[in-house]
Protein backbone atom coordinates (compact mmCIF):
# COMPACT_ATOMS: atom_id res chain seq x y z
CA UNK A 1 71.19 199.52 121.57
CA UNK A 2 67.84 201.04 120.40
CA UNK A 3 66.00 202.49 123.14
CA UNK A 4 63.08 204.18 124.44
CA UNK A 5 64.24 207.94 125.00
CA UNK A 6 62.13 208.83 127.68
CA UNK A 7 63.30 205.71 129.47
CA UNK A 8 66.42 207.60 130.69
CA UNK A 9 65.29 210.12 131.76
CA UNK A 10 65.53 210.12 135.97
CA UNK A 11 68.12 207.92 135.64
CA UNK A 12 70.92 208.91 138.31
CA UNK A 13 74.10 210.54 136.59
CA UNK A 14 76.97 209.23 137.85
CA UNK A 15 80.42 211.17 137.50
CA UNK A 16 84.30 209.46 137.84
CA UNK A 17 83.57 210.04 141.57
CA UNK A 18 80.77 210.48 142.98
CA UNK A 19 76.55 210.97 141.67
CA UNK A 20 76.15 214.50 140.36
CA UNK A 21 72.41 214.39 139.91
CA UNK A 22 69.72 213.02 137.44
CA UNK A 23 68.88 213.25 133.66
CA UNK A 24 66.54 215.63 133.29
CA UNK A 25 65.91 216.05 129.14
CA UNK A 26 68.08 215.58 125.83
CA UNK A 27 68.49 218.50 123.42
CA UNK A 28 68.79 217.47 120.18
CA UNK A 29 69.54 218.78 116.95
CA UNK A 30 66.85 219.03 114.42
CA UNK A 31 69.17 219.31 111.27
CA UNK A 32 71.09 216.37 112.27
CA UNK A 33 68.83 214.59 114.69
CA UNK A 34 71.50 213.61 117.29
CA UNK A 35 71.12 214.26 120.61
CA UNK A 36 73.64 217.41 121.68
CA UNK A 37 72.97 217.72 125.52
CA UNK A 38 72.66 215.64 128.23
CA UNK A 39 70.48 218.05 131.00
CA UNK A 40 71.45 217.52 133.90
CA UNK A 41 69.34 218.44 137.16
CA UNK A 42 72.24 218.39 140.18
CA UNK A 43 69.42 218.21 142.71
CA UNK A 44 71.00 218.57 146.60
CA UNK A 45 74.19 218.61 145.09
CA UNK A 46 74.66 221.51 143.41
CA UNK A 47 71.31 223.53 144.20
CA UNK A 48 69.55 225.46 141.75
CA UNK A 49 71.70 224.48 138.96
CA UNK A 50 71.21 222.37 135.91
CA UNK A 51 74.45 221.70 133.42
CA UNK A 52 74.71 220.30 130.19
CA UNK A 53 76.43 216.82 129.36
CA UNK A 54 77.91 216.38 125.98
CA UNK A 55 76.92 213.02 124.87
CA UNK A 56 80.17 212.17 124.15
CA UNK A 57 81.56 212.17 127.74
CA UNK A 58 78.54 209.60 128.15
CA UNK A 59 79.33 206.15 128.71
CA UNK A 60 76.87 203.20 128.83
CA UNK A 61 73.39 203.37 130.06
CA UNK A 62 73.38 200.87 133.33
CA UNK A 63 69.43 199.66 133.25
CA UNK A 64 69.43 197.60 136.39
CA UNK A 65 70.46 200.22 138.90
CA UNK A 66 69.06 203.52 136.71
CA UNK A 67 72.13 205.43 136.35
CA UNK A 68 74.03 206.73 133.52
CA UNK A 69 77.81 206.91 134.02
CA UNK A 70 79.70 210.04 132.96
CA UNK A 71 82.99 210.58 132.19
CA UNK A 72 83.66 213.96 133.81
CA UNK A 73 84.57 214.40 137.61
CA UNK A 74 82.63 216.05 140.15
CA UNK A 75 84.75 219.41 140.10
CA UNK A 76 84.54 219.36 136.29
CA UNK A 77 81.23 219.37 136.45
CA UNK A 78 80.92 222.21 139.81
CA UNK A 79 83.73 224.21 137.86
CA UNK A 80 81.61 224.34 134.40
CA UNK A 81 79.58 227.17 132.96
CA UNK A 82 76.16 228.46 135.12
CA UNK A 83 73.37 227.42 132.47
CA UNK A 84 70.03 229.48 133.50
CA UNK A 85 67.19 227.06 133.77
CA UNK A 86 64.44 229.47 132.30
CA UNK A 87 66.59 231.12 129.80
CA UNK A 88 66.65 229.78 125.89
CA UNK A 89 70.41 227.24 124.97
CA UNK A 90 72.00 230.05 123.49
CA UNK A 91 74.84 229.31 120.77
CA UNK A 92 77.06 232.04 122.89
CA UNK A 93 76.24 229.54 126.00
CA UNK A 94 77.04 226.18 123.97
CA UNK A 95 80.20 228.19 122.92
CA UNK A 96 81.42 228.18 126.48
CA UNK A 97 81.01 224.92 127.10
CA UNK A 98 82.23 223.34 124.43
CA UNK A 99 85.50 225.78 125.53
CA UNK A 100 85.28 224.99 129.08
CA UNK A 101 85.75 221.51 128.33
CA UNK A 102 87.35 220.84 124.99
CA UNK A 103 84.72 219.09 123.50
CA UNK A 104 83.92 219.33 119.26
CA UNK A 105 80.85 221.00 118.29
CA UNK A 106 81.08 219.48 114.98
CA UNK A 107 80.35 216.13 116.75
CA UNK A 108 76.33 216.55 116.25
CA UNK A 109 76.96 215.98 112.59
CA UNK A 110 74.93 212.59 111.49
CA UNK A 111 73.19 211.16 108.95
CA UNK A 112 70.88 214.53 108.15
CA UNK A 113 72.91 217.40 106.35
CA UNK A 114 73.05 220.86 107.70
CA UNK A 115 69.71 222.49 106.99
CA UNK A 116 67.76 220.20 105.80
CA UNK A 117 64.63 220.57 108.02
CA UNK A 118 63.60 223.47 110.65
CA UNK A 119 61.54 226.21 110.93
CA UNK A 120 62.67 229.78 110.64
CA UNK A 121 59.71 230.40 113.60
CA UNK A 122 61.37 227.42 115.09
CA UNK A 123 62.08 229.25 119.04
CA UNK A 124 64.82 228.00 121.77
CA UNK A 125 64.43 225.27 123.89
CA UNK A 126 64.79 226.66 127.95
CA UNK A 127 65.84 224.01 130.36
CA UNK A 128 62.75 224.27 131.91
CA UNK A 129 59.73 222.73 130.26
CA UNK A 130 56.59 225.26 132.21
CA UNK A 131 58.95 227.96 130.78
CA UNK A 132 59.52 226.85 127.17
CA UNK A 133 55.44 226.42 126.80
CA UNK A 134 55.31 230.16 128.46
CA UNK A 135 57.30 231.71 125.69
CA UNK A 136 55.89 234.55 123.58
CA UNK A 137 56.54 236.02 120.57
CA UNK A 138 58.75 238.87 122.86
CA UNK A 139 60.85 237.36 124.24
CA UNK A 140 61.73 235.23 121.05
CA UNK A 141 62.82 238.55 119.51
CA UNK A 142 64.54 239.65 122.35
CA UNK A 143 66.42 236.61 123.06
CA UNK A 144 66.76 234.07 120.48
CA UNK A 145 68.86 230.90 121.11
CA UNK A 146 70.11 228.29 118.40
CA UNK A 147 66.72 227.40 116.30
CA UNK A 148 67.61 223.95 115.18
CA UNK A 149 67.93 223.15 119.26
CA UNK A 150 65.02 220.98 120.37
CA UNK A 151 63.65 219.62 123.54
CA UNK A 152 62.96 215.83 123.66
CA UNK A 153 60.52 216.38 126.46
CA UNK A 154 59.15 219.46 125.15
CA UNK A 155 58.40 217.56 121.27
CA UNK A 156 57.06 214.88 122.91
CA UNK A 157 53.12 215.01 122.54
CA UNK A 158 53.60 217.52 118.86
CA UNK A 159 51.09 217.04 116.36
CA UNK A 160 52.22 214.60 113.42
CA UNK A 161 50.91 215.45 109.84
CA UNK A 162 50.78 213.32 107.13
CA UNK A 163 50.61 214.95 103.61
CA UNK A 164 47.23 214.10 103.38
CA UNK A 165 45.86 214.76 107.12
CA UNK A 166 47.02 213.79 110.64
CA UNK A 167 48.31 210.39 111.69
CA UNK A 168 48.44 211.24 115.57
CA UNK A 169 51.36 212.59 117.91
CA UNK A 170 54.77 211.79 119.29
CA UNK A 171 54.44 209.79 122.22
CA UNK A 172 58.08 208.97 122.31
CA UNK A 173 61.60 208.52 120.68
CA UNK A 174 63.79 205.52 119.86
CA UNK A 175 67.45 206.57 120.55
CA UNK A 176 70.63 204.88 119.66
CA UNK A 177 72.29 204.70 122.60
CA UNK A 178 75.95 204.15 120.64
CA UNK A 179 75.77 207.15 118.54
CA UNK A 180 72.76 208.87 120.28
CA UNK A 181 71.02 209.30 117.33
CA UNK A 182 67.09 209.70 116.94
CA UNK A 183 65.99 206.50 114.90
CA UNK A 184 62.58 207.10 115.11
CA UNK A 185 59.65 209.12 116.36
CA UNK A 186 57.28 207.44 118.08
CA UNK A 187 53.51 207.61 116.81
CA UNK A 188 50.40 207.38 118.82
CA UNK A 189 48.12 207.06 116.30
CA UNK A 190 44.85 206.74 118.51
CA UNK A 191 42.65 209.36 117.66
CA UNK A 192 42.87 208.16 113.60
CA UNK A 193 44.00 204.33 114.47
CA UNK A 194 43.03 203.39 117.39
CA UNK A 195 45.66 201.67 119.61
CA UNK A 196 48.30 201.56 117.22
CA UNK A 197 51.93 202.78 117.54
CA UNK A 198 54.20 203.36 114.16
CA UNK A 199 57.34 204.27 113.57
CA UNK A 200 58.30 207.62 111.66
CA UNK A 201 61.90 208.14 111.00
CA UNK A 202 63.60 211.62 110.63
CA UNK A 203 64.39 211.26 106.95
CA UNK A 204 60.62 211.80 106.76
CA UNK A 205 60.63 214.83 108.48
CA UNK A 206 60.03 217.95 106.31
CA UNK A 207 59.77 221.14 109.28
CA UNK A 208 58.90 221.20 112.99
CA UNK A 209 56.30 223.82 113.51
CA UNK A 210 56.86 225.06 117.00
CA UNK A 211 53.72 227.54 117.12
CA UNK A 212 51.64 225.18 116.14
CA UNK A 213 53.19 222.00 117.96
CA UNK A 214 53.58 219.89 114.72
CA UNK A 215 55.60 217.87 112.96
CA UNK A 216 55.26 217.80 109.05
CA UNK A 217 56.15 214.39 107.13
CA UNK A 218 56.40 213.75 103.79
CA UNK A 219 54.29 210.08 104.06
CA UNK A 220 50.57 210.02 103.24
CA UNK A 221 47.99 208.40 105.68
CA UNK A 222 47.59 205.15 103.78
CA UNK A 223 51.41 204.77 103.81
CA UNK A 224 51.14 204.42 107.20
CA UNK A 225 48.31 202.29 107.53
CA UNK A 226 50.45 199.78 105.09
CA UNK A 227 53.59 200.19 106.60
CA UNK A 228 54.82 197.11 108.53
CA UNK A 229 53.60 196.24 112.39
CA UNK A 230 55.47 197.60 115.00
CA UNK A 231 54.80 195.54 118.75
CA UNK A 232 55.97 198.36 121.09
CA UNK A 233 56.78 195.55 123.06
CA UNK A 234 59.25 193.85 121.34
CA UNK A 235 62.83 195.20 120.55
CA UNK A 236 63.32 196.33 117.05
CA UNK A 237 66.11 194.75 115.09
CA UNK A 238 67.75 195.74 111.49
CA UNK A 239 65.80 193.09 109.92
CA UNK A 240 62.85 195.19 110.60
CA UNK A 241 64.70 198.85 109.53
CA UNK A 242 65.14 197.06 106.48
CA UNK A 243 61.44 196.39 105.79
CA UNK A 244 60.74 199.65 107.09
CA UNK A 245 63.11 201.51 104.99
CA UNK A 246 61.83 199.55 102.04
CA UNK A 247 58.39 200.65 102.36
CA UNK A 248 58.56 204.64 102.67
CA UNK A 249 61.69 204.09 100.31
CA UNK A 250 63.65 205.85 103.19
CA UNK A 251 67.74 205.70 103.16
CA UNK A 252 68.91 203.16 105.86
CA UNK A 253 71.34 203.89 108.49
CA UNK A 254 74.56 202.87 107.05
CA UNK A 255 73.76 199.25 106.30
């Protein structure tokens, strides 16, 4: 199922026995565009500690009662590796997880080959979002985490521009919640169209420019303005990929 990314997030986490806390971002990877972390914030549970979920321990999404079941127990998750909450996702720290519990760090790998988008300026994402926009050029040199590591919540609201000007920014993400893969960026293109919403998909990415909060895509402004509707309201279904695809001439997803 497509979904909303956002929609998850304050869902409660649910391990083989017992809640463990709430979703509190994804981490994804901006080479591959598939989500690698689950954050978790343990709330009463485990104080002062948030812990990262690999997405494939995650099972379905439940939307009637909010939660999102894992497939890790409660001392699994108690037992795992501290991950500091204002301190960048190092690869040494993703290292130890992956250890800790087995999982395959080649599992990120998607429909977007190594490399093909990021900024070398690109910085860490911290856990913790009043952190991550307090992050100077210092402490990037001092203590650099893995660059093509991104924070949904943090992206959300980046600049989007066209080759020819700016279409708006990212109010959101559509996820797949089989594969947790980004689909699509969301567009809010009200400042240049007013109170329209279009869809942007990753294979038009060309760099994320952290220090200036923008994302570069290789579509020009009348492109956009052609491009088929989009209801935000309405779920989207392959028949309208298709059309999609077809227009910007992107690759589909495996159709």
């Amino acid at each position: 199922m497509i979904r909303v990314g956002s929609s998850l997030i304050g869902y409660k986490i649910t391990a083989l026995d017992g809640d463990i806390g709430t979703v509190s971002d994804f981490l994804f990877d901006d080479t591959t565009w598939k989500l690698r972390w689950l954050v978790v914030d343990t709330g009463n549970w485990l104080p002062g500690r948030q812990v990262l979920v690999h997405p494939s321990a995650i099972g379905v999404p439940h939307d009637g009662h909010e939660t999102l079941p894992v497939h890790l127990t409660q001392k699994q998750i108690e037992d795992s590796p501290d991950v500091a909450s204002d301190r960048p996702v190092s690869q040494q720290m993703e290292s130890s997880v992956y250890g800790y519990y087995g999982w395959d760090p080649m599992w990120g790998n998607g429909y977007f080959g190594p490399g093909m988008i990021g900024s070398p300026m690109a910085p860490p994402p911290v856990l913790d979002l009043d952190a991550s926009r307090a992050m100077d050029g210092a402490m990037l040199a001092d203590d650099r985490g893995d660059p093509h590591l991104r924070s949904m919540t943090v992206v959300k609201g980046y600049d989007i521009q066209a080759t020819d000007g700016g279409i708006g920014h990212v109010a959101n993400f559509l996820v797949d919640d089989s594969s947790w893969q980004i689909r699509y960026l969301i567009a809010d293109t009200s400042n240049w169209w007013f109170g329209r919403h279009v869809l942007i998909s990753p294979f038009a990415v060309r760099d994320i420019v952290w220090m200036d909060a923008t994302i570069n895509v290789a579509v020009t402004r009348a492109s956009v303005k052609a491009s088929p509707e989009w209801n935000p309201g309405e779920l989207i279904d392959q028949a309208y990929q298709r059309r999609l695809h077809a227009h910007y001439q992107w690759p589909g997803y495996g159709w």
